[in-house]
Protein backbone atom coordinates (compact mmCIF):
# COMPACT_ATOMS: atom_id res chain seq x y z
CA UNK A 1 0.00 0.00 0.00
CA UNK A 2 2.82 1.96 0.94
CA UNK A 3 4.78 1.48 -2.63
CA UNK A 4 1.14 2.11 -4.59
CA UNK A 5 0.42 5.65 -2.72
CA UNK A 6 4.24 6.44 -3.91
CA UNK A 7 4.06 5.33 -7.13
CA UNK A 8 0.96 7.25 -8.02
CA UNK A 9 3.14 10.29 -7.22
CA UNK A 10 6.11 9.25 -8.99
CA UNK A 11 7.94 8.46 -6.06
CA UNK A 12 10.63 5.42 -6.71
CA UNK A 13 12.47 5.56 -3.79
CA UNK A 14 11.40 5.10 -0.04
CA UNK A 15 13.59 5.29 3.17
CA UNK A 16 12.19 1.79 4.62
CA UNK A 17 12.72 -0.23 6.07
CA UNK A 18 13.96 0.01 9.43
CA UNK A 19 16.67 -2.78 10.67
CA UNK A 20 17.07 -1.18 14.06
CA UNK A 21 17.01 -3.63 17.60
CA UNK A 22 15.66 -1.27 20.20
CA UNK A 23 17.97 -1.58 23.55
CA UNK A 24 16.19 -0.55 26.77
CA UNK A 25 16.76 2.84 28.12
CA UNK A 26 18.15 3.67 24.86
CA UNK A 27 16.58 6.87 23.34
CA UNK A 28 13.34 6.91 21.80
CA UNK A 29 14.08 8.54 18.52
CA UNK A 30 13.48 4.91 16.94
CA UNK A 31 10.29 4.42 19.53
CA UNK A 32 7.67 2.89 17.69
CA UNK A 33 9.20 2.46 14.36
CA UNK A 34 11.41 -0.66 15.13
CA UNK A 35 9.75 -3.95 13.88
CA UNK A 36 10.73 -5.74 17.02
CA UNK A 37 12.74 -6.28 19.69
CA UNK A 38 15.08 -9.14 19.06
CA UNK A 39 17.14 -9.30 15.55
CA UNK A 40 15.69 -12.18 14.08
CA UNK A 41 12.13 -10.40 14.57
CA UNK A 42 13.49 -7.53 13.03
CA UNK A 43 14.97 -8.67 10.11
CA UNK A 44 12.24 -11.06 9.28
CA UNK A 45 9.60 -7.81 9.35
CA UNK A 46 11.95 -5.56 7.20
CA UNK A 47 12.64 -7.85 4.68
CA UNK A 48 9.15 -8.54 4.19
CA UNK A 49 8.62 -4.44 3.69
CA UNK A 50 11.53 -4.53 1.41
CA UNK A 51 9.82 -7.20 -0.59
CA UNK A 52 6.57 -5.08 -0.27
CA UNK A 53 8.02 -2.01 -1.52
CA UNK A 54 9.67 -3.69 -4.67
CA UNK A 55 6.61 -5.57 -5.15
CA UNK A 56 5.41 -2.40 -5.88
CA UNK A 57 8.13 -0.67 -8.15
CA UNK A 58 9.53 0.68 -5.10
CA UNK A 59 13.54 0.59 -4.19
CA UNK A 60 14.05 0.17 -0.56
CA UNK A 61 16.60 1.85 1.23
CA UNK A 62 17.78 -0.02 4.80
CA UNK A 63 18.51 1.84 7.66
CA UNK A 64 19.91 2.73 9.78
CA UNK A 65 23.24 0.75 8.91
CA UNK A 66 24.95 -0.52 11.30
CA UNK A 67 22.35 0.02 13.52
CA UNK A 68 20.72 3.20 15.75
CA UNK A 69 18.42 1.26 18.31
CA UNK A 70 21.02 1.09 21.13
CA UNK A 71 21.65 5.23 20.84
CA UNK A 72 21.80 7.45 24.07
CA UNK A 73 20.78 10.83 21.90
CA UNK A 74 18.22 11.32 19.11
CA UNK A 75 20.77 12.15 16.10
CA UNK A 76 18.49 15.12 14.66
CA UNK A 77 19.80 16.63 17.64
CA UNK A 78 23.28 15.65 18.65
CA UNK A 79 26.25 13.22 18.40
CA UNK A 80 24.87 9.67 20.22
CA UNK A 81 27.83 7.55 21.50
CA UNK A 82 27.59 3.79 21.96
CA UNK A 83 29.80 2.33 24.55
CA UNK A 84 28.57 -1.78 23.72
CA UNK A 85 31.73 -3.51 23.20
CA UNK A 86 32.21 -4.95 19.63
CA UNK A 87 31.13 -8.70 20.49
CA UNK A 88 27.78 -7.41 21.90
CA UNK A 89 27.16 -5.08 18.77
CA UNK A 90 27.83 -8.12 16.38
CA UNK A 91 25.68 -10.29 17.91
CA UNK A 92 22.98 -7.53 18.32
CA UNK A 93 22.61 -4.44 16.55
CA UNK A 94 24.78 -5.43 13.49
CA UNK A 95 23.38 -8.96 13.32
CA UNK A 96 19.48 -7.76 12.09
CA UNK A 97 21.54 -6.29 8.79
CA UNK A 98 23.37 -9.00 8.06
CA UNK A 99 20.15 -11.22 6.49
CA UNK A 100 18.85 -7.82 4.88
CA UNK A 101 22.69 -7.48 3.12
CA UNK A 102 21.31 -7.68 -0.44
CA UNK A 103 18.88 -4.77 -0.45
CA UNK A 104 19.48 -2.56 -3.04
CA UNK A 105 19.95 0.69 -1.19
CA UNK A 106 21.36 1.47 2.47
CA UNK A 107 21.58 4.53 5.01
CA UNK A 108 24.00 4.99 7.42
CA UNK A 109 23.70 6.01 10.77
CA UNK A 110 25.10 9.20 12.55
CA UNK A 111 26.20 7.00 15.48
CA UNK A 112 29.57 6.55 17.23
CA UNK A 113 30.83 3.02 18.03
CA UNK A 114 33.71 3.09 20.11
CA UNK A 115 34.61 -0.17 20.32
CA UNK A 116 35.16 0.62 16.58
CA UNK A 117 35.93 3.90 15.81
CA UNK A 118 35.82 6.19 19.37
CA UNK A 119 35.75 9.68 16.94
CA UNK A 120 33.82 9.48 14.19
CA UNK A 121 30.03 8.41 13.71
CA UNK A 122 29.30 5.39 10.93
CA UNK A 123 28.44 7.93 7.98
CA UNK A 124 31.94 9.53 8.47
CA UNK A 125 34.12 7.02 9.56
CA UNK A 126 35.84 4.12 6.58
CA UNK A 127 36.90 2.04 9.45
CA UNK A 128 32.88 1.42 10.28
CA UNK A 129 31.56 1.41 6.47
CA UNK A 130 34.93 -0.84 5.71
CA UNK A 131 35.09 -3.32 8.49
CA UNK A 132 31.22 -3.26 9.67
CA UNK A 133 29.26 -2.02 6.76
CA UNK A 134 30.90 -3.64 3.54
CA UNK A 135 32.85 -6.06 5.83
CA UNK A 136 31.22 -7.99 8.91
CA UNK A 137 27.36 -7.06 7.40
CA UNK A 138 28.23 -7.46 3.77
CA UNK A 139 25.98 -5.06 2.55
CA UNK A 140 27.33 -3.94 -1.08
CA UNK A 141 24.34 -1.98 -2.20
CA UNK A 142 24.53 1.55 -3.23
CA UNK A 143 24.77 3.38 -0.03
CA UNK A 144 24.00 7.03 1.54
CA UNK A 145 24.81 8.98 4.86
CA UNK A 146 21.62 10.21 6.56
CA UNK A 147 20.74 13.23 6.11
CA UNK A 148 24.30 15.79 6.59
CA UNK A 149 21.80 18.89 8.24
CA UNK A 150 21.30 16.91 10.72
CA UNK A 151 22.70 17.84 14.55
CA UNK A 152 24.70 14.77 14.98
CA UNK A 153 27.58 15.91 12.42
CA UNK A 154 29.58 18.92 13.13
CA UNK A 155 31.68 21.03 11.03
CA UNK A 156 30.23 23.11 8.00
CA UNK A 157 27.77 21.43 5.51
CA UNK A 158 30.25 21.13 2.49
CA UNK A 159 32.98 19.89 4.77
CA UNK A 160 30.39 17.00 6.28
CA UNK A 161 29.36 15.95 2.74
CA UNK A 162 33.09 16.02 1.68
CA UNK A 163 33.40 13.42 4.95
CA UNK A 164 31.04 11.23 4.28
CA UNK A 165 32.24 10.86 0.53
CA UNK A 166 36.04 10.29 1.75
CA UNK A 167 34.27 7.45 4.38
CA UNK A 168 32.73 5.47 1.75
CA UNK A 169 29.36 6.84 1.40
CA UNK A 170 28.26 6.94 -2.50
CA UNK A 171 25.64 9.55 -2.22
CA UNK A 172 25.19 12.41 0.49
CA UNK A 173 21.40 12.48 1.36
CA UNK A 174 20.31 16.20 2.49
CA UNK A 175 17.01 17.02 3.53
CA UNK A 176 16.08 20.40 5.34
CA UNK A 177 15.34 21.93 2.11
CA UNK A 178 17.60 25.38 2.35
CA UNK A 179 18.75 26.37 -0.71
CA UNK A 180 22.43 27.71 0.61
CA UNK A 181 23.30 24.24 1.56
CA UNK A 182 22.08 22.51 -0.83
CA UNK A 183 24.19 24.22 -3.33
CA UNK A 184 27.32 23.63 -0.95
CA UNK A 185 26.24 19.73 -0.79
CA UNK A 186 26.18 19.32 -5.05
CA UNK A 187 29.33 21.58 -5.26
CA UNK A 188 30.65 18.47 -3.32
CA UNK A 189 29.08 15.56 -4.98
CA UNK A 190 30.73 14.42 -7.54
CA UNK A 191 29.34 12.32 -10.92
CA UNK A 192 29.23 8.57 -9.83
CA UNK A 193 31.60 6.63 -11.00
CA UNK A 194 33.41 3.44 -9.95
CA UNK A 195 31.83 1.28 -7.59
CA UNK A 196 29.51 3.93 -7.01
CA UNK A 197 27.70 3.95 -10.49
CA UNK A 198 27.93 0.11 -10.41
CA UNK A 199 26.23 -0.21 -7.43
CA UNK A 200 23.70 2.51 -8.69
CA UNK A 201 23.27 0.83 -11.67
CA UNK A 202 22.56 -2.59 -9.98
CA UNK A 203 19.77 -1.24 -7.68
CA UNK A 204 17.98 0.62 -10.78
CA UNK A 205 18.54 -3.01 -12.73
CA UNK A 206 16.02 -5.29 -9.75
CA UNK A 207 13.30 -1.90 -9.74
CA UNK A 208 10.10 -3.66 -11.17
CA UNK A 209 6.66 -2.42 -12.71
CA UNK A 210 4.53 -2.27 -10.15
CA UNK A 211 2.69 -5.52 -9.30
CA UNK A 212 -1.17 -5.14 -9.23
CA UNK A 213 -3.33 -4.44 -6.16
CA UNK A 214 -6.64 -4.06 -4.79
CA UNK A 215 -6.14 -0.95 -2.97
CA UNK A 216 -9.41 -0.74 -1.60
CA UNK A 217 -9.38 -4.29 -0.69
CA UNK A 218 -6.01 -4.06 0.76
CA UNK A 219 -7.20 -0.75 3.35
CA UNK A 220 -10.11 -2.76 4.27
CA UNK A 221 -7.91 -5.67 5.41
CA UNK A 222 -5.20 -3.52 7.20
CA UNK A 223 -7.97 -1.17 8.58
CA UNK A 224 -9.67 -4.70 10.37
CA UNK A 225 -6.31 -6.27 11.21
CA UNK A 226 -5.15 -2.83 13.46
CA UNK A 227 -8.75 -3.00 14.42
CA UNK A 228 -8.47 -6.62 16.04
CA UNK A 229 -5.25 -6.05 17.34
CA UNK A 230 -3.11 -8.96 14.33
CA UNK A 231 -1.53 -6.75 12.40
């Protein structure tokens, strides 16, 4: 339903789904969006939106790689640090991505590892995207930093697009909307080439016609299965 309200306004592209394991006492900027609480839940749920969403000539993109449900600080705001030690994130956070590797488009998150890297959050840091990311995960799909406005990164807009390039990002996602740095971000970006246009290329290659639906049919069912409590 999701893909087929996108679709009709030429939207191709949606930021689902979610691969995050909430932690308690964690912060609740993930809150209700996680799919579960345990990876395996997780991962089962997201794939089956991913499948949704191409079902429906939609590319998904998973997020929030390597994983932002054990964060002490809601990123729009500021910089959250995780402290888990490296065994705990593998076998946790990092562990819901690892079945979801073959999606066609990732996001990474603006979290701080420091069993990892004790500086730099995942979008900005190659020893996270290279050891984690395209390493212990596998994920190879054409990825993208969350969004750069956002009050996690520091430094000037240009110079946190420029960081997230030289980390191994492929694209630099921006989404406040203000013309200034938007401008700064493209002046950074450059054409893809590389891996970067291969991996582009391979996402736009599985994008299908949308499959048919009963749209009515399909609100009436969700509307009785949140009703009785299934869904």
């Amino acid at each position: 339903m999701i893909a087929a309200d996108l679709i009709e306004l030429g939207i191709t592209v949606d930021c689902l789904p979610l691969a995050d394991v909430p932690v308690r006492g964690a912060d609740q900027v993930i809150g209700n969006r996680a799919y579960g609480e345990t990876p395996d839940q997780v991962a089962a749920i997201a794939a089956a939106v991913a499948e949704g969403l191409m079902a429906g000539g939609v590319l998904p993109v998973l997020k929030h790689i390597p994983g932002h449900g054990r964060a002490n600080a809601d990123s729009h705001e500021k910089l959250p640090v995780v402290h888990a030690d490296r065994a705990t994130l593998e076998a946790t956070d990092f562990a819901a991505f690892r079945p979801l590797k073959r999606i066609p488009l990732g996001m990474t998150a603006h979290v701080v590892f420091t069993a990892i890297d004790p500086v730099r959050p995942a979008t900005t840091s190659a020893t996270i995207i290279g050891e984690v990311i395209r390493g212990f995960i596998g994920f190879d799909g054409l990825m993208m930093g969350d969004d750069v406005s956002m009050g996690a990164l520091s430094g000037g807009i240009a110079e946190r697009a420029r960081a997230s390039l030289a980390a191994g990002c492929d694209l630099v996602l921006h989404c406040n909307g203000k013309m200034d740095e938007m401008r700064a971000v493209a002046s950074e970006a450059p054409e893809l080439s590389g891996d970067a246009k291969r991996r582009a290329d391979a996402a736009l290659a599985v994008r299908k016609s949308p499959a048919g639906i009963d749209l009515a049919a399909a609100r009436s069912e969700f509307a009785a299965m949140m009703t009785s409590g299934t869904a």
